[in-house]
C-alpha atoms as a PDB file:
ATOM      1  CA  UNK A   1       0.000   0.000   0.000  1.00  0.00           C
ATOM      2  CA  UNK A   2       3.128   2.344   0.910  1.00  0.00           C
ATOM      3  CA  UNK A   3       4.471   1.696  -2.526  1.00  0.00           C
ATOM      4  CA  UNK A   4       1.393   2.424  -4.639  1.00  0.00           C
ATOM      5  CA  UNK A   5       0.403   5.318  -2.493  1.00  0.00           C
ATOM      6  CA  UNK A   6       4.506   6.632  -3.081  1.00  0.00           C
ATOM      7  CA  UNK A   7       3.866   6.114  -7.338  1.00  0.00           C
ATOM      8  CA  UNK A   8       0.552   7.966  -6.987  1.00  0.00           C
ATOM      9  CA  UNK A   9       2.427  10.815  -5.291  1.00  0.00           C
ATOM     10  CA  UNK A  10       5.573  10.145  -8.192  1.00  0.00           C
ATOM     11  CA  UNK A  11       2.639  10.813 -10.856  1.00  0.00           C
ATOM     12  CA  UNK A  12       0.941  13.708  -9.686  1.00  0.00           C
ATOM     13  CA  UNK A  13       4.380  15.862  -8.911  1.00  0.00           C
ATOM     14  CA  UNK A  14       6.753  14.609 -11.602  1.00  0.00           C
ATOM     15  CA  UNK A  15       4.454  16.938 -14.637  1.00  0.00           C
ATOM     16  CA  UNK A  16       4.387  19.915 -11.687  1.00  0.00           C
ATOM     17  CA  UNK A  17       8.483  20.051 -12.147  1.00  0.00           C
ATOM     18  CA  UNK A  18       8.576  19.696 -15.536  1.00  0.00           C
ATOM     19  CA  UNK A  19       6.254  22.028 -15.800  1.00  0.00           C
ATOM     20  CA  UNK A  20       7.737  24.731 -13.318  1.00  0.00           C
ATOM     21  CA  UNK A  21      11.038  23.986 -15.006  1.00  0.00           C
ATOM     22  CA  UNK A  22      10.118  26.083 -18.363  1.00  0.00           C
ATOM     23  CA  UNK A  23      11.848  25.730 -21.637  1.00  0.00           C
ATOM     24  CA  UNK A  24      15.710  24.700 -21.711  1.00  0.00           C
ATOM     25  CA  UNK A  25      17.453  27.791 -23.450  1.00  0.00           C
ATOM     26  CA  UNK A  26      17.451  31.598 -22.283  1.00  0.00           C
ATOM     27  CA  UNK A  27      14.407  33.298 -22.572  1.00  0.00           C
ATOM     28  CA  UNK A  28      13.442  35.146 -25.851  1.00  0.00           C
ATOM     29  CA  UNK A  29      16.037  32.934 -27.746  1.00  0.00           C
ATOM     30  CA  UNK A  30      14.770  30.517 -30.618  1.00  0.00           C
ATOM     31  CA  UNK A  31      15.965  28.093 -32.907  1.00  0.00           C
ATOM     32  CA  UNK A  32      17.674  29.837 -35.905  1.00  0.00           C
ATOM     33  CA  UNK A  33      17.470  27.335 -38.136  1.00  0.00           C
ATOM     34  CA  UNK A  34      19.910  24.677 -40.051  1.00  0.00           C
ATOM     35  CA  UNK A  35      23.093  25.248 -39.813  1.00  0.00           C
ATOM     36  CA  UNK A  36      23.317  27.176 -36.597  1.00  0.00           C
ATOM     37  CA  UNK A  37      25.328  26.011 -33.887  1.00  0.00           C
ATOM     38  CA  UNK A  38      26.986  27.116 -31.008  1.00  0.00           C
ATOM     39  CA  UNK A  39      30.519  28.438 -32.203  1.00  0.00           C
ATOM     40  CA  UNK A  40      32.430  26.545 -29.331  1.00  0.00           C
ATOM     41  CA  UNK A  41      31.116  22.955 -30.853  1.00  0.00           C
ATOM     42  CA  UNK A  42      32.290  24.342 -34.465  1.00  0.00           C
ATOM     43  CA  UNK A  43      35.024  22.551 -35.553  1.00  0.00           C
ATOM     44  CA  UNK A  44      38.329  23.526 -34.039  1.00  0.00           C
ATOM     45  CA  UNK A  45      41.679  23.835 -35.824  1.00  0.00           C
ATOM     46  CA  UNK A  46      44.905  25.560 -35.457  1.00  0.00           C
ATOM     47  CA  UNK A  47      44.605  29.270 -36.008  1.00  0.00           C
ATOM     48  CA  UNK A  48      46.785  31.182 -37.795  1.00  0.00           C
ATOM     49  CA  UNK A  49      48.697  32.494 -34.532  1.00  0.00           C
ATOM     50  CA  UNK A  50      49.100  28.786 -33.427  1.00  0.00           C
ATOM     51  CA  UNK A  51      46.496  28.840 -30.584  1.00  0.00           C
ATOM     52  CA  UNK A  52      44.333  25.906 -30.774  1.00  0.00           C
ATOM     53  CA  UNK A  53      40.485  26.350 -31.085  1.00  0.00           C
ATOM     54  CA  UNK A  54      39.292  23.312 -29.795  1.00  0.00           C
ATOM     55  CA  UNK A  55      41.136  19.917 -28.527  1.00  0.00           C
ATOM     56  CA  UNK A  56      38.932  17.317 -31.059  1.00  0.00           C
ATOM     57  CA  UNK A  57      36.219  17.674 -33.932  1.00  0.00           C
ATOM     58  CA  UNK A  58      33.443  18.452 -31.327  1.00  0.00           C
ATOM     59  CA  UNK A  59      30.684  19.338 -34.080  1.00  0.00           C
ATOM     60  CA  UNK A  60      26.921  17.638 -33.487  1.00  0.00           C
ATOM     61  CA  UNK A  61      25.143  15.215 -35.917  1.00  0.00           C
ATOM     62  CA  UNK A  62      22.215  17.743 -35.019  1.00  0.00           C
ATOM     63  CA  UNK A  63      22.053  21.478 -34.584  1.00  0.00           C
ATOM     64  CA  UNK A  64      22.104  22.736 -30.770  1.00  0.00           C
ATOM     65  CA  UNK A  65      20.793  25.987 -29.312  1.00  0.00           C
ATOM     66  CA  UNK A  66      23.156  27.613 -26.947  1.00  0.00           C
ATOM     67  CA  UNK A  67      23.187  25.745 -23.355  1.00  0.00           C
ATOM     68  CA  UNK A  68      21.355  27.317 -20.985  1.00  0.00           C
ATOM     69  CA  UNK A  69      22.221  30.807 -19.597  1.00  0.00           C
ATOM     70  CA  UNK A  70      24.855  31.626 -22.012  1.00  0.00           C
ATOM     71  CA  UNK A  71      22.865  35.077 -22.887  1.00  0.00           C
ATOM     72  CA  UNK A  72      25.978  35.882 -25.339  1.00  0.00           C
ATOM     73  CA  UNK A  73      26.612  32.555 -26.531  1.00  0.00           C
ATOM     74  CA  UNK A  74      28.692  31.903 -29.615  1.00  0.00           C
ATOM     75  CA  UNK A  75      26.209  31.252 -32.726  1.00  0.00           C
ATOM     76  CA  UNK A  76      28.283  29.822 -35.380  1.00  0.00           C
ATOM     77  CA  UNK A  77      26.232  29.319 -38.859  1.00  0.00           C
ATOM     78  CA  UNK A  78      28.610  26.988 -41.513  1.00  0.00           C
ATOM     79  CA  UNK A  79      28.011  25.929 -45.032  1.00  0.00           C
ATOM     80  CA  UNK A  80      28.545  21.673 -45.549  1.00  0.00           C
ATOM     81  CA  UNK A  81      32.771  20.605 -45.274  1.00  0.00           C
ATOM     82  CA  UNK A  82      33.910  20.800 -49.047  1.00  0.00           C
ATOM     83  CA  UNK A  83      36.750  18.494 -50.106  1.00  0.00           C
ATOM     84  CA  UNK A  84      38.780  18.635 -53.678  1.00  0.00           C
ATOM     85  CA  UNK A  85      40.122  16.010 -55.270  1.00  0.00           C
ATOM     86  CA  UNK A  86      43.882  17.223 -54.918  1.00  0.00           C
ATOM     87  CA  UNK A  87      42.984  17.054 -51.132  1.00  0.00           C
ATOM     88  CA  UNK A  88      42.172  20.314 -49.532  1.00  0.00           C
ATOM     89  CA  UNK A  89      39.432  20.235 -46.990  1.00  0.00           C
ATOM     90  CA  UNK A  90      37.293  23.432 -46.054  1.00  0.00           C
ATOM     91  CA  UNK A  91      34.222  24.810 -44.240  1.00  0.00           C
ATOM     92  CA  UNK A  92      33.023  28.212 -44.000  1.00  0.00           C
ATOM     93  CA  UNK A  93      31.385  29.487 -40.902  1.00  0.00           C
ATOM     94  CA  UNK A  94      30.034  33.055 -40.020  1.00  0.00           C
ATOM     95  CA  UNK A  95      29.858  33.346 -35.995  1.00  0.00           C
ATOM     96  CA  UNK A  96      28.352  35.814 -33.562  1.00  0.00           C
ATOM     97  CA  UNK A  97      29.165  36.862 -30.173  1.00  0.00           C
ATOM     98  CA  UNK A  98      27.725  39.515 -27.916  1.00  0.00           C
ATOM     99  CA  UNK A  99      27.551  42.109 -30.947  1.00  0.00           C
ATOM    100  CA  UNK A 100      29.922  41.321 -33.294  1.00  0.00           C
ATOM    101  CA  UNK A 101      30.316  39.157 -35.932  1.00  0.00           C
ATOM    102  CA  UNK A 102      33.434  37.382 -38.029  1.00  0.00           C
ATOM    103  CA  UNK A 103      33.834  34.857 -40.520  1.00  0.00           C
ATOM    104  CA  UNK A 104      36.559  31.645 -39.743  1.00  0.00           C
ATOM    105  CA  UNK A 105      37.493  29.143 -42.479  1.00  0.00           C
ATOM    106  CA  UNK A 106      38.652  25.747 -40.940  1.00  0.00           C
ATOM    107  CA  UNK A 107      41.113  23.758 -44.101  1.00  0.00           C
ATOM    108  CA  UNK A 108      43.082  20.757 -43.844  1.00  0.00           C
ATOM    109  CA  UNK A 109      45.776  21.336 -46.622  1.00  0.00           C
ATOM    110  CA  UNK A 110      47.224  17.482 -47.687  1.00  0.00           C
ATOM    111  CA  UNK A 111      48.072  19.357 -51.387  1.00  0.00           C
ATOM    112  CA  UNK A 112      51.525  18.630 -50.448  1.00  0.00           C
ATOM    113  CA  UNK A 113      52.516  22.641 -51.260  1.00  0.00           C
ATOM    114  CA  UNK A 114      51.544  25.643 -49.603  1.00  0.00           C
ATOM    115  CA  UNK A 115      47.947  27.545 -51.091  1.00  0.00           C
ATOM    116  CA  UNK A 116      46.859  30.723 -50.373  1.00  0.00           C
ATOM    117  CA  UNK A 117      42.882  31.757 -49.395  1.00  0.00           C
ATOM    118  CA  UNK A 118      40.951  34.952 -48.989  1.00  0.00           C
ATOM    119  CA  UNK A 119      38.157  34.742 -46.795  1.00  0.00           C
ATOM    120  CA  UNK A 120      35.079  37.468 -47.128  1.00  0.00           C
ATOM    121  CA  UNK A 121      33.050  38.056 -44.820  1.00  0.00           C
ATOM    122  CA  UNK A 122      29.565  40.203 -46.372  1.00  0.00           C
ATOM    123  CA  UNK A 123      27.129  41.970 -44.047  1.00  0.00           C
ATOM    124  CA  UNK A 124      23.390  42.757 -44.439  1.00  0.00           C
ATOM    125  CA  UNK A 125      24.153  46.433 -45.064  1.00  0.00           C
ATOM    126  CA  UNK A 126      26.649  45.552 -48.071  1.00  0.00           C
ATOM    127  CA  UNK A 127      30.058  45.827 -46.819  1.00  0.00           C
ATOM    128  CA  UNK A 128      32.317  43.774 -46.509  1.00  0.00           C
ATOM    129  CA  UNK A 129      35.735  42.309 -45.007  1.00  0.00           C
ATOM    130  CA  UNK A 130      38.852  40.551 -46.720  1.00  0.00           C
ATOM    131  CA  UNK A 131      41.386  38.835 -44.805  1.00  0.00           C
ATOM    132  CA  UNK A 132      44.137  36.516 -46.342  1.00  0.00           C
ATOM    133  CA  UNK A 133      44.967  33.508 -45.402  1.00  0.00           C
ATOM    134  CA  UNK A 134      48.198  31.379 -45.836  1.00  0.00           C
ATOM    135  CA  UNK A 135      47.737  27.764 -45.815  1.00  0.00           C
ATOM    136  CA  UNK A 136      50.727  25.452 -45.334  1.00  0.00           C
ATOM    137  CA  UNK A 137      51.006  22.165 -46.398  1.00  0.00           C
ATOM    138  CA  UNK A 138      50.061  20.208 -43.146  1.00  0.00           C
ATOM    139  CA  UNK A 139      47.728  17.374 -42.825  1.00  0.00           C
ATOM    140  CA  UNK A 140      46.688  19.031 -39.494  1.00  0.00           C
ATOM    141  CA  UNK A 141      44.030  21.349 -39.241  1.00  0.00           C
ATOM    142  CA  UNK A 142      44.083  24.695 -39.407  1.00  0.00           C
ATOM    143  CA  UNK A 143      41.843  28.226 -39.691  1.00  0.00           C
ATOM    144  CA  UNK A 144      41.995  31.816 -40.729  1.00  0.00           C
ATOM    145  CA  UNK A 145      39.281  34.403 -39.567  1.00  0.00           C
ATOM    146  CA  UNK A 146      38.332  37.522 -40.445  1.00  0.00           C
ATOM    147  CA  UNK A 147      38.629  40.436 -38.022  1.00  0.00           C
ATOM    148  CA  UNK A 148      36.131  40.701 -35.716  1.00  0.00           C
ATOM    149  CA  UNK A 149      33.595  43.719 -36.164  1.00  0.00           C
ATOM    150  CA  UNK A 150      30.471  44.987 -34.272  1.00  0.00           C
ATOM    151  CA  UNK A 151      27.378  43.439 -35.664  1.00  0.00           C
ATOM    152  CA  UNK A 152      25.396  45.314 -38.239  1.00  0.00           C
ATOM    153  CA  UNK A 153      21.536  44.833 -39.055  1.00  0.00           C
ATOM    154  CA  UNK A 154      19.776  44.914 -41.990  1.00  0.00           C
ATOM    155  CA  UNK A 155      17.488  43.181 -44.831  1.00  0.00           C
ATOM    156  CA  UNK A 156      19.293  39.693 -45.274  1.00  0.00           C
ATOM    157  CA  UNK A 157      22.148  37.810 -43.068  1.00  0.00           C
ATOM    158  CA  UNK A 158      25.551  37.604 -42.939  1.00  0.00           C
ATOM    159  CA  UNK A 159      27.653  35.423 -45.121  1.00  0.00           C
ATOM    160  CA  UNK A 160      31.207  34.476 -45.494  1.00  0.00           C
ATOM    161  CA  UNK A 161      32.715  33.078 -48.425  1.00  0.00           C
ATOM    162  CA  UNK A 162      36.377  31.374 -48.748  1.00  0.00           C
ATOM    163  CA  UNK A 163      38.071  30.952 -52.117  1.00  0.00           C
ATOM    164  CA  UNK A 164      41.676  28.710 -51.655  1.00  0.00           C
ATOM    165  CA  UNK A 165      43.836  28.843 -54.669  1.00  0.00           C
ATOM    166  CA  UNK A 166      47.201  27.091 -55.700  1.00  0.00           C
ATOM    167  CA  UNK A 167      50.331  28.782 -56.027  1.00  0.00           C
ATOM    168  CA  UNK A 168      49.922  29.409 -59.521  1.00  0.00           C
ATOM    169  CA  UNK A 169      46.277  31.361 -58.704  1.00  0.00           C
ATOM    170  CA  UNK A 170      44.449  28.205 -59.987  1.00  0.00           C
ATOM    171  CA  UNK A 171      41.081  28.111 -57.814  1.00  0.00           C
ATOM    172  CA  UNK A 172      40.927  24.660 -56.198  1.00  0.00           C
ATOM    173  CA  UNK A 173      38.121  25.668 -53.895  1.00  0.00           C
ATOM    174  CA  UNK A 174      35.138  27.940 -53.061  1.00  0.00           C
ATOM    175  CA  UNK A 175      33.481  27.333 -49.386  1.00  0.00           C
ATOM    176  CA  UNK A 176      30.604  29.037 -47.695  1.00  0.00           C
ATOM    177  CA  UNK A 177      28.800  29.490 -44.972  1.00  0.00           C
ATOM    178  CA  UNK A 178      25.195  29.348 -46.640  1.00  0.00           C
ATOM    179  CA  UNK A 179      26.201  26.987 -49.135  1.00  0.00           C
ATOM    180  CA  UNK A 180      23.844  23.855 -49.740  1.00  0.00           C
ATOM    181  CA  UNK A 181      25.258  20.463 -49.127  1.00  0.00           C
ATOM    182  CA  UNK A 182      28.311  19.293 -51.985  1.00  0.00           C
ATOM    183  CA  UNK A 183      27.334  17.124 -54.980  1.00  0.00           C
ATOM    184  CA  UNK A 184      28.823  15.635 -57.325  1.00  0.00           C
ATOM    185  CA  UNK A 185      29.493  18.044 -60.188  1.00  0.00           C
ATOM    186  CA  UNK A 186      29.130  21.301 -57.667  1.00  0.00           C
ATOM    187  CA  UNK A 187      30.452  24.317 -58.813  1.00  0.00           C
ATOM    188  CA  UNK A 188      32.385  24.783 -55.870  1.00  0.00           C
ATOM    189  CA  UNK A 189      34.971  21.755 -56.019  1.00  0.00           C
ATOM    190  CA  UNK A 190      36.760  22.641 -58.831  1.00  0.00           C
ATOM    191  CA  UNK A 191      39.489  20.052 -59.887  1.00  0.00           C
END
């Protein structure tokens, strides 16, 4: 009798606390849509100063929201991982903290020479931001950002764009962040 009467009571107050809990998430906060993740789970690499972003590949199969009380959470929002055949790997992110906003372009360069990049970064008001990027041959990871600027609104959304060339200027690659998924004869892997 003890046991059913300690269920009963199990029943009736488990909905009250999920209930009084509320949503997980800060308040006023919503999904963003596909592609939008927190910036701390994008994938990490080396940046160009040598600090390392994160210690493993720490992306999720699924998109997250920020965790909980992080009211100025990193929002990172990154095109599919592109590879070319001659075997440069790149992704394209645009991410938001706070009130500013910068575009980061994680490569893997196996080429077996050095390439160079330029990574653009394009707000809703029409300007934009260049930053080069060196890429040596390493089959480690590795990123370049663009500087980071205060956030500007507008009609439309950010986007960044990365376009990695060979030595000769040959265009091996074109990532972004709003890119849809790779396929087979895509525009962007260029041989």
């Amino acid at each position: 009798m003890l046991a059913l009467a300690g269920a009963v009571a199990l029943v009736v107050v488990l909905p009250l606390a999920a209930a009084s809990a509320g949503p997980a998430g800060p308040a006023g906060r919503e999904r963003t849509g596909p592609g939008k993740v927190p910036a701390d789970r994008a994938r990490g690499g080396a940046l160009r100063d040598g600090a390392s972003a994160a210690a493993s590949d720490p992306r999720p199969a699924g998109r997250a929201l920020p965790l909980p009380g992080a009211q100025d959470a990193n929002i990172a929002q990154c095109g599919p991982e592109l590879s070319s055949p001659a075997g440069l790997e790149a992704q394209t992110c645009v991410l938001e903290q706070s009130h500013e906003t910068w575009g980061r372009t994680y490569y893997r360069n196996a080429t077996g020479g050095p390439l160079s990049g330029v990574l653009t970064l394009m707000a809703p008001d029409g300007s934009t931001v260049q930053a080069p990027c060196d890429m040596p041959a390493s089959d480690d990871p590795g990123a370049c950002e663009t500087p980071h600027a205060a956030s500007v609104r507008g009609h439309g959304s950010y986007a960044a764009v990365a376009e990695i060339a060979s030595a000769k200027g040959n265009l091996l690659l074109r990532s972004g962040s709003n890119s849809p998924a790779a396929e087979a004869d895509s525009p962007d892997l260029l041989p």
